[in-house]
C-alpha atoms as a PDB file:
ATOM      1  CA  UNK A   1     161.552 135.687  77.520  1.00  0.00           C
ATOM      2  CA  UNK A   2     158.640 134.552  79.742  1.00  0.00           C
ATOM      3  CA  UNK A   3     158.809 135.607  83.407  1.00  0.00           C
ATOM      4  CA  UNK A   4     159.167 132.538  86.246  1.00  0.00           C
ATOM      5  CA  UNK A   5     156.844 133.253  89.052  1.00  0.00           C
ATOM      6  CA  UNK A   6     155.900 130.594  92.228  1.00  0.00           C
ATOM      7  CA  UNK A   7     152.693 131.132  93.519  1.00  0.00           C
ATOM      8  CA  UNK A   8     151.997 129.394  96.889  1.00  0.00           C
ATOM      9  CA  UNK A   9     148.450 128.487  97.443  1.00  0.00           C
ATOM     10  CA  UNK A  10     147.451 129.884 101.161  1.00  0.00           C
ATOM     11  CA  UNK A  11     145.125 127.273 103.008  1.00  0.00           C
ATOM     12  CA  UNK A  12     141.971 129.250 102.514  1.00  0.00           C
ATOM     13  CA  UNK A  13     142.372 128.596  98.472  1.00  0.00           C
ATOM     14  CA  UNK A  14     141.079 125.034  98.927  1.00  0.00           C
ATOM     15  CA  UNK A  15     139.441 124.933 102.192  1.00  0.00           C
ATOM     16  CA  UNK A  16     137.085 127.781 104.230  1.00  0.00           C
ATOM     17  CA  UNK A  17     137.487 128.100 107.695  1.00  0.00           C
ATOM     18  CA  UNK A  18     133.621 127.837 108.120  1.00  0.00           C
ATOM     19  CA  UNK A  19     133.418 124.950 106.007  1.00  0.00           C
ATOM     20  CA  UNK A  20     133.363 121.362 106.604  1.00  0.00           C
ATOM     21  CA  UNK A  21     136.067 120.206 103.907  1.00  0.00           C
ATOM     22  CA  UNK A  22     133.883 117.961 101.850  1.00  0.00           C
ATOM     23  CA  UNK A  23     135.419 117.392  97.974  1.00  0.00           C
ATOM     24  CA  UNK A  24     132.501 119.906  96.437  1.00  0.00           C
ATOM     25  CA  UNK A  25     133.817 122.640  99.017  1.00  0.00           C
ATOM     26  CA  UNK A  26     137.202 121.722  97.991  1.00  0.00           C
ATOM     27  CA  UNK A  27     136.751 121.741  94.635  1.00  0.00           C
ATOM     28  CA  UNK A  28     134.587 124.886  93.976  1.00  0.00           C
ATOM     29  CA  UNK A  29     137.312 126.728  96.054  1.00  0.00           C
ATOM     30  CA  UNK A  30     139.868 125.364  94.178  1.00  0.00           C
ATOM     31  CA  UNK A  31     138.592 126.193  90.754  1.00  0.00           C
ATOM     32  CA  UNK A  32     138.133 129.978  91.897  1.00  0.00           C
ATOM     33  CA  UNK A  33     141.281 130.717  93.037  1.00  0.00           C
ATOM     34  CA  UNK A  34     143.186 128.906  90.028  1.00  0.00           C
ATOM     35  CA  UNK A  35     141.164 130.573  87.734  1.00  0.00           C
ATOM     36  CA  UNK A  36     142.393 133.868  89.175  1.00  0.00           C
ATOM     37  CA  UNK A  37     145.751 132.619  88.297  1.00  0.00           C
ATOM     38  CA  UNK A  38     144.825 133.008  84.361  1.00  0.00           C
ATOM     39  CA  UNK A  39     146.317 136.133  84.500  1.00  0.00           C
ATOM     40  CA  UNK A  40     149.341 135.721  85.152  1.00  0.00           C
ATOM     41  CA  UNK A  41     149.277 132.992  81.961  1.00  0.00           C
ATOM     42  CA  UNK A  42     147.855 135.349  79.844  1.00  0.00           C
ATOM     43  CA  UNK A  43     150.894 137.471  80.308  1.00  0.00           C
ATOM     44  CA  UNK A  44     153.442 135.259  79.530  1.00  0.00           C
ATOM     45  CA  UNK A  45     154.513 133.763  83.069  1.00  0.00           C
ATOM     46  CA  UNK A  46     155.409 130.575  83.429  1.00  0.00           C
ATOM     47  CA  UNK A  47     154.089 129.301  86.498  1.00  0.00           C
ATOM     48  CA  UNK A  48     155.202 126.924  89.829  1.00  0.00           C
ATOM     49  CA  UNK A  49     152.852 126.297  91.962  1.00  0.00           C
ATOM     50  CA  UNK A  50     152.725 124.912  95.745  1.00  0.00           C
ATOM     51  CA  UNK A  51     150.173 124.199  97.858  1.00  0.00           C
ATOM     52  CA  UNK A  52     149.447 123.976 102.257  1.00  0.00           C
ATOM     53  CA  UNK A  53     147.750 121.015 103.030  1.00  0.00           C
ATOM     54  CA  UNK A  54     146.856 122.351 106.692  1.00  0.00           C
ATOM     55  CA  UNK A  55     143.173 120.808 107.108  1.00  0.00           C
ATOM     56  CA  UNK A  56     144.112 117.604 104.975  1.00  0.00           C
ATOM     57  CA  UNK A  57     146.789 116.368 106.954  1.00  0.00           C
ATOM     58  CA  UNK A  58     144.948 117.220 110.022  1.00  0.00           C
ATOM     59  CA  UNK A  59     142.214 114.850 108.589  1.00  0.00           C
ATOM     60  CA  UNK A  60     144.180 112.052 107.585  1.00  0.00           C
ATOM     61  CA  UNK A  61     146.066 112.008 110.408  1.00  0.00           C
ATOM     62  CA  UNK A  62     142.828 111.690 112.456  1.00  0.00           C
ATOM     63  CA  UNK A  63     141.137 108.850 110.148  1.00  0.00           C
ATOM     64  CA  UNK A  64     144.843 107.043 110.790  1.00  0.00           C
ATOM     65  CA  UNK A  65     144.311 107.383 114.836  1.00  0.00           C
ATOM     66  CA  UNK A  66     140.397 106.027 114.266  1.00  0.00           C
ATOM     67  CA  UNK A  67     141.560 103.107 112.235  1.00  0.00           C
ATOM     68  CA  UNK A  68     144.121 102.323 115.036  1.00  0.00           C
ATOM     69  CA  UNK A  69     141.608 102.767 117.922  1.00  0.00           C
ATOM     70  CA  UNK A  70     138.802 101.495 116.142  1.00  0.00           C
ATOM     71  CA  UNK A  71     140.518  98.575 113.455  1.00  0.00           C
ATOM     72  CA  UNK A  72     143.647  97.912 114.365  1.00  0.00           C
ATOM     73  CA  UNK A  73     144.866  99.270 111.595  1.00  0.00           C
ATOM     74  CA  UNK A  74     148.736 100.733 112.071  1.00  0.00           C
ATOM     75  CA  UNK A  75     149.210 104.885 111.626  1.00  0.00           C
ATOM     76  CA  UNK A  76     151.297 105.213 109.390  1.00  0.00           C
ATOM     77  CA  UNK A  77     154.145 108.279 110.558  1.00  0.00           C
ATOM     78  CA  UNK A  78     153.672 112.254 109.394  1.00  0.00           C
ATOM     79  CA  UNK A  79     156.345 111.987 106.347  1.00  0.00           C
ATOM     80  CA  UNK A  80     153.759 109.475 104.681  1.00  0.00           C
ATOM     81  CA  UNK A  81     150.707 111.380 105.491  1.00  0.00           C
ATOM     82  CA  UNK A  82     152.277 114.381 104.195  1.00  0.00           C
ATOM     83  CA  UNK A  83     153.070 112.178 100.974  1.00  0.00           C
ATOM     84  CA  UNK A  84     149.401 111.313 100.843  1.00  0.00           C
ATOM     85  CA  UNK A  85     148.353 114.498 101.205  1.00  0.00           C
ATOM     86  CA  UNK A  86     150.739 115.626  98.471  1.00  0.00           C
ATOM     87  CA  UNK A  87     148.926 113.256  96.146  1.00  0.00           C
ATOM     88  CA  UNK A  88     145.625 113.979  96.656  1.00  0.00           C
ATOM     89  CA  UNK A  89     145.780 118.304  96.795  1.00  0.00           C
ATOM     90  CA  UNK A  90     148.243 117.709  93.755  1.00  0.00           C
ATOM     91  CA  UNK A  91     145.839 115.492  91.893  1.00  0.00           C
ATOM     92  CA  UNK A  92     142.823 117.519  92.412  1.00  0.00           C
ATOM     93  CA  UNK A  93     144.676 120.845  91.580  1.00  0.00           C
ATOM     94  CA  UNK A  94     145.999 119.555  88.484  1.00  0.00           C
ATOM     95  CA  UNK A  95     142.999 118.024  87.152  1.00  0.00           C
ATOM     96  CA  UNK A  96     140.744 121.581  87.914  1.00  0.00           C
ATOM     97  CA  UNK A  97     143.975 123.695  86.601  1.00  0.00           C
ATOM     98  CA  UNK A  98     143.197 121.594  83.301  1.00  0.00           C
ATOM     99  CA  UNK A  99     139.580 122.360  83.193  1.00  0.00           C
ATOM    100  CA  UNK A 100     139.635 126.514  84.379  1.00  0.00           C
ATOM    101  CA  UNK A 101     142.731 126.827  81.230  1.00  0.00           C
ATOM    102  CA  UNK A 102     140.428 124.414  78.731  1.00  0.00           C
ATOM    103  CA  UNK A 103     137.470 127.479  79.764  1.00  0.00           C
ATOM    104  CA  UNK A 104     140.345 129.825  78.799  1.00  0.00           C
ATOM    105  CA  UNK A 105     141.439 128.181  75.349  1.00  0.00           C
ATOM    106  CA  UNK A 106     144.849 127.813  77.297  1.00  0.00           C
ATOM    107  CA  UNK A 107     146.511 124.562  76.248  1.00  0.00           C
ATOM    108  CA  UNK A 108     149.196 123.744  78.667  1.00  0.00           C
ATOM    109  CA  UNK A 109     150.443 120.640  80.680  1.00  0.00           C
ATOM    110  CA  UNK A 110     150.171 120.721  84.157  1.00  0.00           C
ATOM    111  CA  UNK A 111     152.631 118.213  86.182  1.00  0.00           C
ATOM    112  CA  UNK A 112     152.487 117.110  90.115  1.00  0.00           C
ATOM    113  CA  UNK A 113     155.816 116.520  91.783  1.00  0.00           C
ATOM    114  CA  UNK A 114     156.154 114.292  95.171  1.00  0.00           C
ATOM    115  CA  UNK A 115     158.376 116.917  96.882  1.00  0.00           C
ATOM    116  CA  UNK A 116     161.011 115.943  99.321  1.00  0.00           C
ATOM    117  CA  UNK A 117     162.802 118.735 101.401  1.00  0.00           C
ATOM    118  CA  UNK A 118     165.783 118.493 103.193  1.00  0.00           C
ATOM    119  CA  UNK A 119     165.994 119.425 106.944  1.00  0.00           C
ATOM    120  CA  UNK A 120     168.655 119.546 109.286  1.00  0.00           C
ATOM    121  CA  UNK A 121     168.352 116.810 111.972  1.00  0.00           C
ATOM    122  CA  UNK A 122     170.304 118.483 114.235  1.00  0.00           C
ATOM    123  CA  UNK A 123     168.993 121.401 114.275  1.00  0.00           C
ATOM    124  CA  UNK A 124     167.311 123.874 117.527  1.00  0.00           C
ATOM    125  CA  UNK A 125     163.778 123.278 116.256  1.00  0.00           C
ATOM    126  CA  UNK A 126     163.798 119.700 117.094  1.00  0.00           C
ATOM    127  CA  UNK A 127     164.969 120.058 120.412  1.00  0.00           C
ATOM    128  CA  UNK A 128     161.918 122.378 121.145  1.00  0.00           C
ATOM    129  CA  UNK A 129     158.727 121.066 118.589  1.00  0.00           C
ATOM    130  CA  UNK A 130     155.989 123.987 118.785  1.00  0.00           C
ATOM    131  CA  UNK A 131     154.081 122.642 115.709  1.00  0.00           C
ATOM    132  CA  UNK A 132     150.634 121.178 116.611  1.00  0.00           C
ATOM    133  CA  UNK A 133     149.337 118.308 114.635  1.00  0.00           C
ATOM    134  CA  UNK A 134     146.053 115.737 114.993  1.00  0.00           C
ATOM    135  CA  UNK A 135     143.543 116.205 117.482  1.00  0.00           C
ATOM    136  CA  UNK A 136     143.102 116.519 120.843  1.00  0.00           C
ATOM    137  CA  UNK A 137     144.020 113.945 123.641  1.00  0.00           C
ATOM    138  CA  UNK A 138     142.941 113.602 127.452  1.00  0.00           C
ATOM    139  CA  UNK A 139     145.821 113.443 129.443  1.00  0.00           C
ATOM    140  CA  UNK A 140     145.478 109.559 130.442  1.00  0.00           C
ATOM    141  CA  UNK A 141     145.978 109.074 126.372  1.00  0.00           C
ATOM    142  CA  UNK A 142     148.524 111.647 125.929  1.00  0.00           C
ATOM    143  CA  UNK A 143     151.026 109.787 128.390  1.00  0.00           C
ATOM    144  CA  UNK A 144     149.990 106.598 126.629  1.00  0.00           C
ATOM    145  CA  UNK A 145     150.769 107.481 123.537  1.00  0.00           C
ATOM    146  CA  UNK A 146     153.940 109.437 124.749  1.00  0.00           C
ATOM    147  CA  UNK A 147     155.546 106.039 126.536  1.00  0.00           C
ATOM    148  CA  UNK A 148     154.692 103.906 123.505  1.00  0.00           C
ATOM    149  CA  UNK A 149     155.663 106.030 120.594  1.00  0.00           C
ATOM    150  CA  UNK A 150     157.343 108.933 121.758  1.00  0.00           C
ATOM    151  CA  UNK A 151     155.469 111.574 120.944  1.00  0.00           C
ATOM    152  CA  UNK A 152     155.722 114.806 122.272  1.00  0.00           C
ATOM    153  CA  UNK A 153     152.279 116.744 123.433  1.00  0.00           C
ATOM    154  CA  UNK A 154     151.715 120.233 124.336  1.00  0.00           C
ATOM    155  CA  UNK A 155     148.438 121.994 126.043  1.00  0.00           C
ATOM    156  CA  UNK A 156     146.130 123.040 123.209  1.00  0.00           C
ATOM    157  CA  UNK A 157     144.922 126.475 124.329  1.00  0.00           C
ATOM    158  CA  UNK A 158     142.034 126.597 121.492  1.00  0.00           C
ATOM    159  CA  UNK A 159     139.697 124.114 120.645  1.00  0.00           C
ATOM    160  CA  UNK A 160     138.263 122.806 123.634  1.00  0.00           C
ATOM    161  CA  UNK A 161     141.607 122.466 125.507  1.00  0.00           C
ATOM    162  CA  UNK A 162     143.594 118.836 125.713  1.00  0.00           C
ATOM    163  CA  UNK A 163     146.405 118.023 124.641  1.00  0.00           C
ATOM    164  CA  UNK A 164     147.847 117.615 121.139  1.00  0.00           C
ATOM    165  CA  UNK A 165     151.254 116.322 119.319  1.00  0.00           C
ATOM    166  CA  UNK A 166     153.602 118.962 118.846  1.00  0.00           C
ATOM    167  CA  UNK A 167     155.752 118.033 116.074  1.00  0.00           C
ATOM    168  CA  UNK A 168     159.472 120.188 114.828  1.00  0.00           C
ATOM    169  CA  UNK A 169     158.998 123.050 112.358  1.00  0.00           C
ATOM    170  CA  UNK A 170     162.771 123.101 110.882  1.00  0.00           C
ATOM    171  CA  UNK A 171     163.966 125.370 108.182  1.00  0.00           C
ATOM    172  CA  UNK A 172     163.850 124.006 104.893  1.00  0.00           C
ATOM    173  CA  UNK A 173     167.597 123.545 103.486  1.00  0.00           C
ATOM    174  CA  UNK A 174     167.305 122.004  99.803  1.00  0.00           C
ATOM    175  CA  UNK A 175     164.299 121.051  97.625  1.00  0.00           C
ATOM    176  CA  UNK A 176     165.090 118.207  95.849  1.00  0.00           C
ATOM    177  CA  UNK A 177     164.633 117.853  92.142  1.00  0.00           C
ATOM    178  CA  UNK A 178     164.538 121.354  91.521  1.00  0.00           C
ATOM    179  CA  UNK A 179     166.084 121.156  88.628  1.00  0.00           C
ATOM    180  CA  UNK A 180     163.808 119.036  87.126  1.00  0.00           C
ATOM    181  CA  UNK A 181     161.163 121.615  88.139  1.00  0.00           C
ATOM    182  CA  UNK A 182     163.233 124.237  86.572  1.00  0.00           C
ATOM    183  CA  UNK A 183     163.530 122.455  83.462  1.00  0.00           C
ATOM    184  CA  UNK A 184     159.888 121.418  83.564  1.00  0.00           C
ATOM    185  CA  UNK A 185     158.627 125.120  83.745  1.00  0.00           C
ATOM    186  CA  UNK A 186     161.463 126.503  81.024  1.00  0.00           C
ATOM    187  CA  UNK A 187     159.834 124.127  78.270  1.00  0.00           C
ATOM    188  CA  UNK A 188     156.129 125.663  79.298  1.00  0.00           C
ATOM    189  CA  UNK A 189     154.683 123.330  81.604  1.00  0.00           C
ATOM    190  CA  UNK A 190     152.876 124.513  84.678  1.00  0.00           C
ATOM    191  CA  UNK A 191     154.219 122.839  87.671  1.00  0.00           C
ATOM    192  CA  UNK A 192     152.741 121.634  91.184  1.00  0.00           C
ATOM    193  CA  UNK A 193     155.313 120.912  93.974  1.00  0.00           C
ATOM    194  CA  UNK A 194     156.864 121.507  97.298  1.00  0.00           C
ATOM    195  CA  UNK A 195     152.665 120.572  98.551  1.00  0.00           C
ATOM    196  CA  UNK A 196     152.259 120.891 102.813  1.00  0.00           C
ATOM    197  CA  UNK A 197     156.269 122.564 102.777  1.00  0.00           C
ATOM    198  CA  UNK A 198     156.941 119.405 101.412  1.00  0.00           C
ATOM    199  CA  UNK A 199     158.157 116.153 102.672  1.00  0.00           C
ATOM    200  CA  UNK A 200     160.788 116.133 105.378  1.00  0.00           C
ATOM    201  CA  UNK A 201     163.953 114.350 105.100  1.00  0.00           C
ATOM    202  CA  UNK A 202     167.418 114.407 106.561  1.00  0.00           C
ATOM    203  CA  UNK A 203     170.930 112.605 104.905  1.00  0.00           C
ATOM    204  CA  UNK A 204     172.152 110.282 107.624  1.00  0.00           C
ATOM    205  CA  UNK A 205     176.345 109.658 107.859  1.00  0.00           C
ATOM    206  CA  UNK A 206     176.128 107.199 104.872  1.00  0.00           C
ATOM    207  CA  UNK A 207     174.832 109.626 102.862  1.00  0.00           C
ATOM    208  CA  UNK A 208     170.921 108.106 102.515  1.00  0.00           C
ATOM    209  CA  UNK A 209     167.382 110.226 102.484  1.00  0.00           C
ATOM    210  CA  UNK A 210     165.734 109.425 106.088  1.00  0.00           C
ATOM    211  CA  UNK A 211     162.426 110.722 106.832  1.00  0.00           C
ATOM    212  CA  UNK A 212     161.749 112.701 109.876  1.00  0.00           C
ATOM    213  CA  UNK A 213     158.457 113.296 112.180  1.00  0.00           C
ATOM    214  CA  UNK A 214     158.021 117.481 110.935  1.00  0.00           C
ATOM    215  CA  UNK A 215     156.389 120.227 109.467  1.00  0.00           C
ATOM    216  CA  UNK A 216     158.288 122.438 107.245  1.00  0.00           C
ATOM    217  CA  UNK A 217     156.798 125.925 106.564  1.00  0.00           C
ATOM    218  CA  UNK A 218     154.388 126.032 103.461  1.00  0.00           C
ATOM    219  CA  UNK A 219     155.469 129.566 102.585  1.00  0.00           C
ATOM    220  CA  UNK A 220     159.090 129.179 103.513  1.00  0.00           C
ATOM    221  CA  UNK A 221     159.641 126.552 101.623  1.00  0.00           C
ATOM    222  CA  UNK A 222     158.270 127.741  98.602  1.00  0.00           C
ATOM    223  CA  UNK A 223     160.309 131.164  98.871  1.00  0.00           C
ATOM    224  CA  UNK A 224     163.351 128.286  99.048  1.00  0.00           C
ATOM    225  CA  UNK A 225     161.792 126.589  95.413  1.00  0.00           C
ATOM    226  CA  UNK A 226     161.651 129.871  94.048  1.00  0.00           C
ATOM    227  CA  UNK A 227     165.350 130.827  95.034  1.00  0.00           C
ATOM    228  CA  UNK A 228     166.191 127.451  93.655  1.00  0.00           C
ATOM    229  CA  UNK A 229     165.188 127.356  90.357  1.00  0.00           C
ATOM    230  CA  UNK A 230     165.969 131.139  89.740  1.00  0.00           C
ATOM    231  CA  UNK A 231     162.442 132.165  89.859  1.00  0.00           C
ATOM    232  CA  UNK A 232     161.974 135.895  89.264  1.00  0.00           C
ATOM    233  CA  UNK A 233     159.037 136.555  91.554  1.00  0.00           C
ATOM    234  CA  UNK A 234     157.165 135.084  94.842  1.00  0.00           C
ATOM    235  CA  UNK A 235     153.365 135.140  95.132  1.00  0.00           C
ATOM    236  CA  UNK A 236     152.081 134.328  98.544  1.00  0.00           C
ATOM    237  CA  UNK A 237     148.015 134.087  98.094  1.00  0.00           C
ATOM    238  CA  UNK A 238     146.522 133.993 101.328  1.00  0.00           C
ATOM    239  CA  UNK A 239     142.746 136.136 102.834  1.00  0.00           C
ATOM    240  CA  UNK A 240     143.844 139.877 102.998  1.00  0.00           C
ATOM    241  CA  UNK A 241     144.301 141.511 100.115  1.00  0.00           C
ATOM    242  CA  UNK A 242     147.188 143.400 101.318  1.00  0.00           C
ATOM    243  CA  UNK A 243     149.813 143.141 104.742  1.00  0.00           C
ATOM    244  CA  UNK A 244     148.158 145.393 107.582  1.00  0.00           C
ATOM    245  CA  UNK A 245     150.314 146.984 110.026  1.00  0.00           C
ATOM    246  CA  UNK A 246     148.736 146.802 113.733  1.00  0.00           C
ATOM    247  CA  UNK A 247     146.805 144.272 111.664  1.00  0.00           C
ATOM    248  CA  UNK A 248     143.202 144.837 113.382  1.00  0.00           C
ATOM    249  CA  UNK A 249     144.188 147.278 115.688  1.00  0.00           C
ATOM    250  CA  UNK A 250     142.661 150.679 115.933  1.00  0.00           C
ATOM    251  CA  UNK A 251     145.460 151.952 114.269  1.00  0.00           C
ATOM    252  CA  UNK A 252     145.363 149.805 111.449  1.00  0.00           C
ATOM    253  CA  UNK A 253     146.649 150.468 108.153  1.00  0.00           C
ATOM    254  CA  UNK A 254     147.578 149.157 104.704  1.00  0.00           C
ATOM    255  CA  UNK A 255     151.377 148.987 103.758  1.00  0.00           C
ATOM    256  CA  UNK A 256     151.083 148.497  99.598  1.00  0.00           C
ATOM    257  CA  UNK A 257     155.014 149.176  98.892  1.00  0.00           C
ATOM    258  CA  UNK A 258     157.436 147.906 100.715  1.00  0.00           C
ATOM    259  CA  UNK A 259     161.577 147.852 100.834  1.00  0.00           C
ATOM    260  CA  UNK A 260     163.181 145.191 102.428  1.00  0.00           C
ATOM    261  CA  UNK A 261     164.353 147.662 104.934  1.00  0.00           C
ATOM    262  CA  UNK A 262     161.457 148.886 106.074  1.00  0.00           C
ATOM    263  CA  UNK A 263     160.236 145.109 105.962  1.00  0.00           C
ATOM    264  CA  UNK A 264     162.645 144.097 108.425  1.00  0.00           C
ATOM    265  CA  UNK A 265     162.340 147.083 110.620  1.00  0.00           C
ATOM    266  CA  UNK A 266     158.740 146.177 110.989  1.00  0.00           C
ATOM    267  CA  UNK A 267     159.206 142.724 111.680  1.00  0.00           C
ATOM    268  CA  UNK A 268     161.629 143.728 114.812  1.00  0.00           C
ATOM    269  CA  UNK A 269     158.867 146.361 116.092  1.00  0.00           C
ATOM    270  CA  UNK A 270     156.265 143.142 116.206  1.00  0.00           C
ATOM    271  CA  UNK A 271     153.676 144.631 113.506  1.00  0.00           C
ATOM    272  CA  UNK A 272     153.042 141.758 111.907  1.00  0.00           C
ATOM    273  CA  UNK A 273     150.974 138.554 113.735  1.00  0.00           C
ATOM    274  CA  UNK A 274     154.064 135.878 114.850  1.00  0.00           C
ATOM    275  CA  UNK A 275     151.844 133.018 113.624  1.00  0.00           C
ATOM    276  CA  UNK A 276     150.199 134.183 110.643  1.00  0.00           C
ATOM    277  CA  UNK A 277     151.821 137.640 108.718  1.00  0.00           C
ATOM    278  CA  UNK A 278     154.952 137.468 110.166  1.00  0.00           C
ATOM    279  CA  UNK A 279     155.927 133.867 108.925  1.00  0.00           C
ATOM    280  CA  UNK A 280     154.919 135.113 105.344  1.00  0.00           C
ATOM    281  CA  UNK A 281     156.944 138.542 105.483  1.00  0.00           C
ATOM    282  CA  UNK A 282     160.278 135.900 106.191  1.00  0.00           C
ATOM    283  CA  UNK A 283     159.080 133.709 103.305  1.00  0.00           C
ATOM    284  CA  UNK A 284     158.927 136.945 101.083  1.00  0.00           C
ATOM    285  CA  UNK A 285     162.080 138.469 102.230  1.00  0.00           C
ATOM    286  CA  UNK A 286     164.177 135.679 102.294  1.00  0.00           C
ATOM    287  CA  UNK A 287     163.443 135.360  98.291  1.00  0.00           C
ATOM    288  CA  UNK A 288     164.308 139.038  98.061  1.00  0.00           C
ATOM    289  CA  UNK A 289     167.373 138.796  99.506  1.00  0.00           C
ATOM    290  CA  UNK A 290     168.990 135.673  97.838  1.00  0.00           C
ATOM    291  CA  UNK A 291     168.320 136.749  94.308  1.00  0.00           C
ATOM    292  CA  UNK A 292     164.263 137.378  93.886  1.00  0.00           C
ATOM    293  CA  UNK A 293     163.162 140.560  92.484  1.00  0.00           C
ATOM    294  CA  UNK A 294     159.760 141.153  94.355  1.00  0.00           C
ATOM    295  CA  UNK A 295     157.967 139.529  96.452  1.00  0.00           C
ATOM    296  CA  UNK A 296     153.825 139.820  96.479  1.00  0.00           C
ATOM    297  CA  UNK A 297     151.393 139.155  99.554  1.00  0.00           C
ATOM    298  CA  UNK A 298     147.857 139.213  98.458  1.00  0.00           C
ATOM    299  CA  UNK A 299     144.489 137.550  97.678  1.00  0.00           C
ATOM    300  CA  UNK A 300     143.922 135.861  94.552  1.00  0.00           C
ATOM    301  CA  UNK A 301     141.590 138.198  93.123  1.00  0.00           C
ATOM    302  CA  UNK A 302     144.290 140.811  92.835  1.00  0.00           C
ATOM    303  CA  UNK A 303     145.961 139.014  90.290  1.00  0.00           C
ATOM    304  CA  UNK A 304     143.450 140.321  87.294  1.00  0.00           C
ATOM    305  CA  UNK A 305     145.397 142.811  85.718  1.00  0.00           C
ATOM    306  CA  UNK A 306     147.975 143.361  88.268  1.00  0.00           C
ATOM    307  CA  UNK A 307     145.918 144.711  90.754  1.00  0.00           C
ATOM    308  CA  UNK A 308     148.630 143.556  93.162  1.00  0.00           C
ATOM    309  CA  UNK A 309     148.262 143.850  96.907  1.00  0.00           C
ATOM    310  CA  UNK A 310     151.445 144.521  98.740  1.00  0.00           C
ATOM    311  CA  UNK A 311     154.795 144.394  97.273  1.00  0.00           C
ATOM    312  CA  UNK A 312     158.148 143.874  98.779  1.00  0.00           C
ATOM    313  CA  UNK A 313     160.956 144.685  96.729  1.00  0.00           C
ATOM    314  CA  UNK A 314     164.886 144.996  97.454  1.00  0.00           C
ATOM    315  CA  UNK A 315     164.830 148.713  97.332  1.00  0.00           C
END
């Protein structure tokens, strides 16, 4: 029986941080790092794949303030931006997926899913939003834009300074349709979904899907898919080949195996980055612990062969 495996696609497999974001970039990244995932096809896995959508939204949700300022055109809120964004990294993934397995002689379908995630509304992250989204704002505009639509702004510290929207970051709770995508992958079909952590929604007292102004965690959310649907291993693809303890300090060093012991332990002694490893060692671990039976943390080149990088396994 074929092995399940999610792989979620770090930010750096469609977009460079050196790189302007044009659709060639986008494109030629794309088609390298999916054809890395050939490998795993070749031995029998059936694949779900998810996505970040960092730069795009970021983009779109600058052209929307232009064709405000500029047009008069209204923004349209996060939830559909993250919708659009969705669309468009799900499109062009599944339409280069189809040409890199045609250059294999691998003849499979490959399916985009408009994800919706459920949040809790109530929850402690939305009573303190950390999660910067947009661009930059003087303060004159910031207080403008806080009186007439609420928005909540923090001091950007990179970048040039400013201020910029700060948005919730809540923990994902349920990803809908995952049985669908279950059922999708079981009958050999190679699946895109959960894209950006996936849309944000709540269920109001009536019982209805509401949309809410938030980021869910790309990585977190797909370690929730893959405990959903029963998958039996997590790939996180991101631009280190393997998870550095004292990441870039001088005593630097690579940890290949890991228990989720020693995982945790680590996590509490701060050896991982709080906004980059560290979010990505929870992702990993929470799949271990609620069923998963490893967890992987690499680039996408170590996929040939199973030249994995680091490894986090139960025990």
């Amino acid at each position: 029986m074929n092995k399940l495996a999610v792989v979620a696609l770090g930010g750096n497999a469609l977009q460079r941080d050196n790189q302007r974001g044009t659709i060639e970039e986008q494109e030629k990244n794309t088609f390298k790092t999916l054809e890395n995932l050939v490998f795993l096809l070749k031995d029998n896995y059936n694949l779900v794949i998810t996505h970040g959508n960092g730069p795009q939204v970021g983009d779109l949700l600058q052209r929307n303030d232009a064709g405000e300022q500029m047009y008069g055109i209204p923004q349209m809120p996060l939830d559909v931006c993250v919708a659009g964004t969705q669309g468009e990294i799900g499109y062009m993934i599944e339409r280069i997926l189809r040409n890199a397995l045609n250059k294999h002689g691998i003849h499979k379908n490959v399916i985009s899913l408009i994800t919706q995630v459920v949040v809790d509304r109530k929850g402690k992250a939305f009573s303190n939003p950390v999660k910067r989204i947009g661009r930059s704002y003087s303060p004159e505009m910031a207080a403008k834009l806080q009186q007439e639509k609420g928005w909540a702004f923090k001091e950007e510290v990179k970048s040039g300074g400013g201020l910029r929207r700060v948005v919730a970051s809540p923990q994902p709770m349920e990803v809908l349709n995952n049985s669908v995508i279950r059922r999708l992958v079981e009958e050999g079909n190679i699946v895109l979904a959960t894209g950006g952590g996936g849309i944000p929604v709540y269920i109001d007292a009536k019982g209805n899907y509401r949309p809410v102004e938030a980021v869910i965690d790309k990585d977190m959310a797909s370690s929730l898919l893959a405990v959903n649907i029963k998958a039996d291993e997590f790939y996180i693809l991101t631009d280190v080949p393997y998870v550095y303890l004292n990441y870039k300090k001088p005593d630097q060093r690579i940890a290949e195996f890991i228990t989720r012991d020693e995982a945790r332990n680590y996590l509490k002694m701060g050896m991982f980055g709080e906004g980059t490893m560290a979010p990505k060692m929870e992702a990993a671990l929470y799949f271990i612990e609620n069923g998963g039976s490893k967890s992987v943390i690499t680039e996408a080149t170590k996929l040939e062969n199973k030249k994995f990088g680091s490894c986090i396994t139960m025990h």
